[in-house]
N, C-alpha and C. Protein backbone atom coordinates (compact mmCIF):
# COMPACT_ATOMS: atom_id res chain seq x y z
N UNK A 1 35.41 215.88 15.43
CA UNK A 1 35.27 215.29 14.11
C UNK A 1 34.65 213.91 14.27
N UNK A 2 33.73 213.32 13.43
CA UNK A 2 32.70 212.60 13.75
C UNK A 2 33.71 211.17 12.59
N UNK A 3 33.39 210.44 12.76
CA UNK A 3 33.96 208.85 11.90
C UNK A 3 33.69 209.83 10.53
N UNK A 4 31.78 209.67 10.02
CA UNK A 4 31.58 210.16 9.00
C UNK A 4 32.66 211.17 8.80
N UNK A 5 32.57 212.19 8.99
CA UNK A 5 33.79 213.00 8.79
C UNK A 5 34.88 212.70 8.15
N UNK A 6 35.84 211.82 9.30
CA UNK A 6 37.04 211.53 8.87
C UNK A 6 37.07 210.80 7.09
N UNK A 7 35.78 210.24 7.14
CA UNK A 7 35.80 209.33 5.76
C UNK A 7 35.24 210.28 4.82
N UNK A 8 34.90 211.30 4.71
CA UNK A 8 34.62 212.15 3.58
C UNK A 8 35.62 212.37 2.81
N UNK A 9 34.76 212.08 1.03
CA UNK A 9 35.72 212.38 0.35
C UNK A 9 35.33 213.44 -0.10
N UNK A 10 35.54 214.96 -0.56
CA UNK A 10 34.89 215.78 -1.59
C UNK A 10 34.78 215.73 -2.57
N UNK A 11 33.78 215.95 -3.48
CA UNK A 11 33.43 215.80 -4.57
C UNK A 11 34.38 216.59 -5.63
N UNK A 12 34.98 216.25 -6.86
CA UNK A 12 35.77 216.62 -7.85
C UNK A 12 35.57 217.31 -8.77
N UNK A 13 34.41 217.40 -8.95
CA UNK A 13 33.57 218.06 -10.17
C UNK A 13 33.76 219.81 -9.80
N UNK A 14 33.35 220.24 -11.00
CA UNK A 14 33.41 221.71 -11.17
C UNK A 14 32.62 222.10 -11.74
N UNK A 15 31.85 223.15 -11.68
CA UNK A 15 30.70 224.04 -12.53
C UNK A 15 31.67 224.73 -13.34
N UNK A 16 31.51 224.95 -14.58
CA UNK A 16 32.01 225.94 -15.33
C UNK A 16 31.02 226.50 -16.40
N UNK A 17 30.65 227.81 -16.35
CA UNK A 17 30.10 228.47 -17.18
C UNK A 17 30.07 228.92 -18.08
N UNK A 18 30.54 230.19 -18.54
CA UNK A 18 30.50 230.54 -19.97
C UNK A 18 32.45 231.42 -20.02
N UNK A 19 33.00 231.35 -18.99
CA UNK A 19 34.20 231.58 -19.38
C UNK A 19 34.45 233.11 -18.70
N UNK A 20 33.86 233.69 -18.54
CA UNK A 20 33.85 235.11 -17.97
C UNK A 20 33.88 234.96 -16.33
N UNK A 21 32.78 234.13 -15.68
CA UNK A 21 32.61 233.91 -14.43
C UNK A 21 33.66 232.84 -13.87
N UNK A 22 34.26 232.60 -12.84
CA UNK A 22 34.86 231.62 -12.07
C UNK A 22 34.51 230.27 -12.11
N UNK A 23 35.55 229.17 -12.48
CA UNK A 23 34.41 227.98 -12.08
C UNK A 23 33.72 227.78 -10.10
N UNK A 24 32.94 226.98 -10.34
CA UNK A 24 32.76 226.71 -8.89
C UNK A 24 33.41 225.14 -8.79
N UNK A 25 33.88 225.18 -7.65
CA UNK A 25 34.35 223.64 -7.11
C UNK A 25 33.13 222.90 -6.18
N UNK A 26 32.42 222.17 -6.90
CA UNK A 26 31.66 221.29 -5.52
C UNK A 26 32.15 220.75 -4.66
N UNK A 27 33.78 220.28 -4.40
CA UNK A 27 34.35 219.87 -3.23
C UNK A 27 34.40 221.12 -1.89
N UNK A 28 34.75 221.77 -3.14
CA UNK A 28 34.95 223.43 -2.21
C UNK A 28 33.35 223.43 -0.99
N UNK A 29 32.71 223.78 -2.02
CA UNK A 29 31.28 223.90 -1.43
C UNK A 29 31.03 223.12 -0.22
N UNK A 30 31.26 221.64 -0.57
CA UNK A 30 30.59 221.05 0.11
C UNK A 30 31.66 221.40 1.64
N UNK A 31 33.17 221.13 1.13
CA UNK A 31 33.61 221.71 2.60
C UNK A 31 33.26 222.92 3.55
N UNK A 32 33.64 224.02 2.68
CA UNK A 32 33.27 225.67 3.35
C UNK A 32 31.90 225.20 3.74
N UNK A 33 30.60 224.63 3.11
CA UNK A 33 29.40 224.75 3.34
C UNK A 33 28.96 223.48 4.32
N UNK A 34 29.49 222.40 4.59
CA UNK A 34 29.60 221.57 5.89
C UNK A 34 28.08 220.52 5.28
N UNK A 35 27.88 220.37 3.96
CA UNK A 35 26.78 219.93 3.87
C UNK A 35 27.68 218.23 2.71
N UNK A 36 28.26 217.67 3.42
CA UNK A 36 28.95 216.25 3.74
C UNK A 36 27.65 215.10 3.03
N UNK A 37 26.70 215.38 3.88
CA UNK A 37 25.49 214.40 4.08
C UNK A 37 25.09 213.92 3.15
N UNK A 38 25.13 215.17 1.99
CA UNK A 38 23.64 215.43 0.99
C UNK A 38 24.58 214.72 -0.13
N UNK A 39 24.08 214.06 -1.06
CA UNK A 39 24.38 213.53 -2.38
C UNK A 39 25.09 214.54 -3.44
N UNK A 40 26.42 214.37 -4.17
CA UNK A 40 27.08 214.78 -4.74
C UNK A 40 26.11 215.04 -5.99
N UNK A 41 25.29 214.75 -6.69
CA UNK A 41 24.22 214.73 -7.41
C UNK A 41 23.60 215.92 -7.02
N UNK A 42 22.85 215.83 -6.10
CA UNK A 42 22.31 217.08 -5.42
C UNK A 42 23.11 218.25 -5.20
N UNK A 43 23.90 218.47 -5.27
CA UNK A 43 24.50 219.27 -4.86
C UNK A 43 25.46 219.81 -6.34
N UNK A 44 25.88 219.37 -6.77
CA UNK A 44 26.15 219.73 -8.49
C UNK A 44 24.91 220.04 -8.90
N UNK A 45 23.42 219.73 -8.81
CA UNK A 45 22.31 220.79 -9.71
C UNK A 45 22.27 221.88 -9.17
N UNK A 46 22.20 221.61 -7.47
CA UNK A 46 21.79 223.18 -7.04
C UNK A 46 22.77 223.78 -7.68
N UNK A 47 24.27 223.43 -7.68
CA UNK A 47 25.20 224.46 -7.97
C UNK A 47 25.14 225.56 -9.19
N UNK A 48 24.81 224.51 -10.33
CA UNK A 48 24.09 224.56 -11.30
C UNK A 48 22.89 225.69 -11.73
N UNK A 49 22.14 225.22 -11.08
CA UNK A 49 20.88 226.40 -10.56
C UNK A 49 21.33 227.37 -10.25
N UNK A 50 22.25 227.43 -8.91
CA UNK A 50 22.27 228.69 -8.28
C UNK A 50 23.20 229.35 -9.33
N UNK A 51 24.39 228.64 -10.59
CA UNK A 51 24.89 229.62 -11.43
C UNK A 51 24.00 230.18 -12.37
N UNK A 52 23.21 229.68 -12.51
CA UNK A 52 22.31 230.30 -13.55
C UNK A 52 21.85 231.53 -13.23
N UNK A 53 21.22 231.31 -11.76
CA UNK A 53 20.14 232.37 -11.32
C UNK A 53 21.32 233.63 -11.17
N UNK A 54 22.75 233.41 -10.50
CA UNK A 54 23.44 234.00 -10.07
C UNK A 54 24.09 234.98 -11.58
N UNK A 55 24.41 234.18 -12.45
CA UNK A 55 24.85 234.92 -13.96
C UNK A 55 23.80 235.43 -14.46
N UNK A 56 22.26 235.59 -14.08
CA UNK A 56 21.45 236.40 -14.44
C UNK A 56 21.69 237.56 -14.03
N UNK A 57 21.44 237.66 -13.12
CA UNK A 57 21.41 238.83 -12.13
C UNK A 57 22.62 239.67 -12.20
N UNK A 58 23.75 239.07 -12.72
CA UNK A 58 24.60 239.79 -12.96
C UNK A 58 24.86 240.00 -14.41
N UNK A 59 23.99 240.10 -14.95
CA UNK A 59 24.12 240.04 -16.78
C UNK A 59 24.61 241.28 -17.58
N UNK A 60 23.64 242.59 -16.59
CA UNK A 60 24.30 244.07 -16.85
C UNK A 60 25.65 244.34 -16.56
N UNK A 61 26.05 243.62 -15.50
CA UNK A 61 27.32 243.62 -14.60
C UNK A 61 28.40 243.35 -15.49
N UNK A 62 28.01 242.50 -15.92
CA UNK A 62 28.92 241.45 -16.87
C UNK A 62 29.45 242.10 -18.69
N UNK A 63 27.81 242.67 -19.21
CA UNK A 63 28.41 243.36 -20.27
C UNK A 63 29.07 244.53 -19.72
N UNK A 64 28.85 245.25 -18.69
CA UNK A 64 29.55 247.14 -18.66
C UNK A 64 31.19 245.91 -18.32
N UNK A 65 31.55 245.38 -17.34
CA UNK A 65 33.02 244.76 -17.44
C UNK A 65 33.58 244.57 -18.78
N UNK A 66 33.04 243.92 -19.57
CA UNK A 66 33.34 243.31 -20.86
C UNK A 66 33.68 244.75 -21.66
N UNK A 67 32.89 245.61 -21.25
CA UNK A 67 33.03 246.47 -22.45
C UNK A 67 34.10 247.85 -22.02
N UNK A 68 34.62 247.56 -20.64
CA UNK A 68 35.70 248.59 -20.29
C UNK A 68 36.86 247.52 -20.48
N UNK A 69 36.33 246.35 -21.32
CA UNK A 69 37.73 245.53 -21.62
C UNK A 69 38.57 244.56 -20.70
N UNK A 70 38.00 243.80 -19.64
CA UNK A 70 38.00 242.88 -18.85
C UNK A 70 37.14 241.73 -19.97
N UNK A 71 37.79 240.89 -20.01
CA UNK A 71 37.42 239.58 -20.74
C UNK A 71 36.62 238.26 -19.73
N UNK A 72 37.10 238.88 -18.32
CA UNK A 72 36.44 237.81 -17.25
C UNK A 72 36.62 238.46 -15.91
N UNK A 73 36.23 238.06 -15.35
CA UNK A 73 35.69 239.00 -13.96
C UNK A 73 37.17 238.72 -13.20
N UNK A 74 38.09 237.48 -13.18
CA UNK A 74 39.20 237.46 -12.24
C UNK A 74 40.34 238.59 -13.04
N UNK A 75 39.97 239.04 -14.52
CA UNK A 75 40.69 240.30 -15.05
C UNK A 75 40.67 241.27 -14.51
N UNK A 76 39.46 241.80 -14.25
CA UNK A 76 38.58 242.85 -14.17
C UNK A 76 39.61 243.55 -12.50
N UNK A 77 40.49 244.37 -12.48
CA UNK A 77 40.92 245.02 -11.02
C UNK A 77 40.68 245.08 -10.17
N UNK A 78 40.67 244.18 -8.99
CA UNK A 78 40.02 244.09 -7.75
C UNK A 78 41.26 243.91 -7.01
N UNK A 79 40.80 243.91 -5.67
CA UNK A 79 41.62 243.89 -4.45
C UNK A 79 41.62 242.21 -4.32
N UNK A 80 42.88 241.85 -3.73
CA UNK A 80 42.86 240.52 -2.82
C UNK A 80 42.95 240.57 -1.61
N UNK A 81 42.17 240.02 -1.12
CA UNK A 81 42.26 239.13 0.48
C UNK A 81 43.03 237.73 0.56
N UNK A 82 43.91 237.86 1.37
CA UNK A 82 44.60 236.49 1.35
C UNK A 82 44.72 235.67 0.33
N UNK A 83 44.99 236.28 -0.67
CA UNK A 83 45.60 236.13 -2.52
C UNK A 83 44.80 235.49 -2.98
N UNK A 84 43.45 236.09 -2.65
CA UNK A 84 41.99 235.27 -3.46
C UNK A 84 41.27 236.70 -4.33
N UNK A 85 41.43 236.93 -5.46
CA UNK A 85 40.80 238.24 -6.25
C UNK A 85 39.30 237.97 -5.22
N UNK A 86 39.06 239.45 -5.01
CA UNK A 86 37.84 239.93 -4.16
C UNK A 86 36.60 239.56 -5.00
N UNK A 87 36.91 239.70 -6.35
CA UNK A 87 35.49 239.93 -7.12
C UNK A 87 35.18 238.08 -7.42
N UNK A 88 35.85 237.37 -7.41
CA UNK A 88 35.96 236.26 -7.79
C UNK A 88 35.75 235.41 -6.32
N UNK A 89 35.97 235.90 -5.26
CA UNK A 89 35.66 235.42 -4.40
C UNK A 89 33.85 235.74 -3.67
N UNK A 90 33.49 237.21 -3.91
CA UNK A 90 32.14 237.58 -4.14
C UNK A 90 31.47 237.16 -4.84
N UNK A 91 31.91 236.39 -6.20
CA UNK A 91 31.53 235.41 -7.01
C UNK A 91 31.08 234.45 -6.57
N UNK A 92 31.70 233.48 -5.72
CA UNK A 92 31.43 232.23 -5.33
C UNK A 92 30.44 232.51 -3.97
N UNK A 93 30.73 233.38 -3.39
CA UNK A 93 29.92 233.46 -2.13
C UNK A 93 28.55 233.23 -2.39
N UNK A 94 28.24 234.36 -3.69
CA UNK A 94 27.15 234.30 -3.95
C UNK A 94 26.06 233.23 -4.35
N UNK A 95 26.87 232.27 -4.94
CA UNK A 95 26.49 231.12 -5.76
C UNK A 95 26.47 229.96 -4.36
N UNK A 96 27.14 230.21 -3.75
CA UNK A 96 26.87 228.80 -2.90
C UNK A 96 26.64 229.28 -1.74
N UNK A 97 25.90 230.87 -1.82
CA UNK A 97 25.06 231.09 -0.53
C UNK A 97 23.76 230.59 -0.80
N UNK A 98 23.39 230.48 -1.65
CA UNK A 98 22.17 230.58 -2.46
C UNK A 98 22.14 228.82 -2.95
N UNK A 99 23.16 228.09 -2.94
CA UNK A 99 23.21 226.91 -3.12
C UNK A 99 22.80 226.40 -1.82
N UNK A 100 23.51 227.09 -0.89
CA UNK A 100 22.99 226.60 0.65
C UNK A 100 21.41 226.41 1.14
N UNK A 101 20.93 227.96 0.43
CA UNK A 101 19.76 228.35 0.89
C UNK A 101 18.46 227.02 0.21
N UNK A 102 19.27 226.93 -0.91
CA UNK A 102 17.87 225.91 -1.53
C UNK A 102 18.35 224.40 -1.25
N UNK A 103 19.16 224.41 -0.80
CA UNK A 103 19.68 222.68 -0.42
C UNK A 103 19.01 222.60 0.76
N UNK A 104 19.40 223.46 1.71
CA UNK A 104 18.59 223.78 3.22
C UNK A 104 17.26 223.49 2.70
N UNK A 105 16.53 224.23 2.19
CA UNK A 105 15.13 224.01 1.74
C UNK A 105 14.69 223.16 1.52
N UNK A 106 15.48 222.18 0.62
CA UNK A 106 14.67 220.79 0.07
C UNK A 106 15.07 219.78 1.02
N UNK A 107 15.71 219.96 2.62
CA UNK A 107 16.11 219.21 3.35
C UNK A 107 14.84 218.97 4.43
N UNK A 108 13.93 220.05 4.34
CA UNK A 108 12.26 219.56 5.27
C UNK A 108 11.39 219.10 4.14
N UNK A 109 11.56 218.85 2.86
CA UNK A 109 10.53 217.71 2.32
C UNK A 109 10.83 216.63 2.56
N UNK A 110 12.38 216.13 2.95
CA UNK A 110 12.36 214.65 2.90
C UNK A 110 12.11 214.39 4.53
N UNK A 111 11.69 215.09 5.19
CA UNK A 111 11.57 214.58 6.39
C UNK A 111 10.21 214.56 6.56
N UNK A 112 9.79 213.11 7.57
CA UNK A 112 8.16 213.08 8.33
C UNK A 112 8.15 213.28 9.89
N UNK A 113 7.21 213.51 10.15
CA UNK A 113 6.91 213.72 11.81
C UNK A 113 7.15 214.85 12.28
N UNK A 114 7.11 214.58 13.53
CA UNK A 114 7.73 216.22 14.39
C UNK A 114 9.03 216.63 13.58
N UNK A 115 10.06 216.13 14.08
CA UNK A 115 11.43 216.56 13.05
C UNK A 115 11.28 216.95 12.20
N UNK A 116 9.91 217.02 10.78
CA UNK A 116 9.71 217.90 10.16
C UNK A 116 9.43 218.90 10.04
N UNK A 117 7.92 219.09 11.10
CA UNK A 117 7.45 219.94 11.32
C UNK A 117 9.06 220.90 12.25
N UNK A 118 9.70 220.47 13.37
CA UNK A 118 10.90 221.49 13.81
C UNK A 118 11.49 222.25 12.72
N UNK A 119 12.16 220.76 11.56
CA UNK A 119 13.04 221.50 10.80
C UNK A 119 11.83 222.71 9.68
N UNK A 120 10.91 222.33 9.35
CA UNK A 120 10.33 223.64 8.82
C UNK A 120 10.22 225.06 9.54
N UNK A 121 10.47 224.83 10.71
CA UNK A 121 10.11 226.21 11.01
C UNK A 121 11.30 226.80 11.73
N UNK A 122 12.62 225.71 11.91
CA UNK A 122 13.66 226.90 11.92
C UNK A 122 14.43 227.13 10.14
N UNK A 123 13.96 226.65 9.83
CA UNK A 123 14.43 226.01 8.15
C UNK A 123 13.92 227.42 7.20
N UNK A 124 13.16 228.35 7.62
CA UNK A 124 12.66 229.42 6.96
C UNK A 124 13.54 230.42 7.62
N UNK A 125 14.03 230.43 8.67
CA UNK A 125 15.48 231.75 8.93
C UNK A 125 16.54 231.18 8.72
N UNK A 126 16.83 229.82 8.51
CA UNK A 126 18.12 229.73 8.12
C UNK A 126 17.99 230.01 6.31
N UNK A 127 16.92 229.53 5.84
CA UNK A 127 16.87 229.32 4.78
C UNK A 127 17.14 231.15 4.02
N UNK A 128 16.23 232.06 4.92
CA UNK A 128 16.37 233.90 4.54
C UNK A 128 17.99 234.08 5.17
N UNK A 129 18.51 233.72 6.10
CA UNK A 129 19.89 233.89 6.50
C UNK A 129 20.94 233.97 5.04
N UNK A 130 20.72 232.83 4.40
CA UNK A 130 21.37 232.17 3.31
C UNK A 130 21.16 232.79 2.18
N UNK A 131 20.05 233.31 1.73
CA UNK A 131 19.41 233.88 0.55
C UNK A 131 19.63 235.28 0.98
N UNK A 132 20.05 236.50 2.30
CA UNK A 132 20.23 237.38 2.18
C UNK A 132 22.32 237.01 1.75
N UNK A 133 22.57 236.58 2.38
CA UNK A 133 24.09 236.54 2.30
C UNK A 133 24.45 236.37 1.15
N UNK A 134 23.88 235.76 -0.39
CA UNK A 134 24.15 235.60 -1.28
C UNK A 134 23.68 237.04 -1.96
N UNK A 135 23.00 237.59 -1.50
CA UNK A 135 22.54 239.22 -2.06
C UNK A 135 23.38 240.03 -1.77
N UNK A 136 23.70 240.14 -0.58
CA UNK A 136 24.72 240.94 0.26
C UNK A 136 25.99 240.74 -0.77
N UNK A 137 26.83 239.59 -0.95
CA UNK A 137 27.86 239.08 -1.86
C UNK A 137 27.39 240.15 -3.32
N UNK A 138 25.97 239.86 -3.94
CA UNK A 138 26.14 240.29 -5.01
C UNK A 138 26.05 241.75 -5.14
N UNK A 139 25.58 242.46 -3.86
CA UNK A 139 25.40 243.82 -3.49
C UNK A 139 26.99 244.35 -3.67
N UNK A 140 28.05 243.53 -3.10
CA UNK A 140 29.10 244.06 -2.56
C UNK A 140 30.17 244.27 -4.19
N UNK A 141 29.86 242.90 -5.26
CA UNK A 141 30.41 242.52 -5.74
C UNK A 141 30.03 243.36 -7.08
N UNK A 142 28.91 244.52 -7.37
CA UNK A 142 28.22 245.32 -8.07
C UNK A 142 28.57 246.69 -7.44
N UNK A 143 29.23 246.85 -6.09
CA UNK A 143 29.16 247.95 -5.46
C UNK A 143 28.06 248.96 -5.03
N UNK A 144 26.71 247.90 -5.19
CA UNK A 144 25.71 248.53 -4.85
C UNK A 144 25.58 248.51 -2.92
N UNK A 145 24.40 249.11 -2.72
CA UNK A 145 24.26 248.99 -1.23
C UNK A 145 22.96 247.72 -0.95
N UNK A 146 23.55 247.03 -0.05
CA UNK A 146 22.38 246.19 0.44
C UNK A 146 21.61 246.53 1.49
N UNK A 147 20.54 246.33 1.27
CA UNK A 147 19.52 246.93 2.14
C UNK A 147 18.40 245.30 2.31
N UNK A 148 18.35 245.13 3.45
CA UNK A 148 17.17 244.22 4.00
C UNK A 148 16.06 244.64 4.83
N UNK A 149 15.28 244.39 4.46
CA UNK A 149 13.65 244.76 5.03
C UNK A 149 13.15 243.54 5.11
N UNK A 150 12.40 243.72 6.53
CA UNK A 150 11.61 242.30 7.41
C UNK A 150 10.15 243.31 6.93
N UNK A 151 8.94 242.08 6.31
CA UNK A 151 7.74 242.63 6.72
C UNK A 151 6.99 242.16 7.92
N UNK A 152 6.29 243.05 8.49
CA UNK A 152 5.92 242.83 9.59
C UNK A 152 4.37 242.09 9.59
């Protein structure tokens, strides 16, 4: 554990959406996601962003729940893992895999020199690492199958 470390505070704020979906915790995030560094600012839009993009994509998802009479997805019958509802926890994965993926991203514009040029070019597999794992989450969390394809 590094000084910085020890002196981190997490951020307090919460995303909350439209009442159906989970809030997200940006303290949460920033812990599980180890990204300390980056501005509490920054990191509440991506969150932001990534709920948007993330409650799109699940929009069909969301009316067929609603309409077998689940009012919000931690209603809706799922299994727990270590007394965290599954679907609500596939929830968040998704959103701050995908928060990861574009925070990662905008972390080689602010850099110059070589160190840029490095971080760009391992910065595109961490960056697909991040953006499949948030698919995978929403694959799992739809009960669809995920499937990834590399083009060659």
């Amino acid at each position: 554990m590094s000084i910085h470390d020890s002196l981190y505070q997490p951020a307090t704020a919460d995303i909350v959406s439209d009442g159906f979906f989970p809030t997200v915790s940006v303290g949460d995030f920033q812990q599980l996601y180890r990204l300390h560094e980056y501005t509490e600012d920054l990191i509440e839009s991506e969150l932001i962003q990534a709920v948007i993009t993330i409650n799109g994509q699940l929009e069909t998802f969301k009316t067929q729940v609603i309409s077998k009479g689940y009012p919000s997805l931690a209603e809706r019958p799922s299994s727990t893992v270590n007394g965290e509802h599954r679907d609500c926890f596939l929830y968040q994965r998704a959103v701050m895999s995908l928060t990861k993926a574009n925070v990662l991203k905008q972390y080689q514009t602010i850099l110059t020199s070589d160190k840029a040029e490095h971080v760009a070019k391992t910065n595109d597999d961490t960056y697909g690492f991040w953006l499949a794992a948030s698919q995978r989450a929403l694959c799992q969390l739809q009960s669809e199958l995920f499937i990834s394809a590399e083009l060659l």
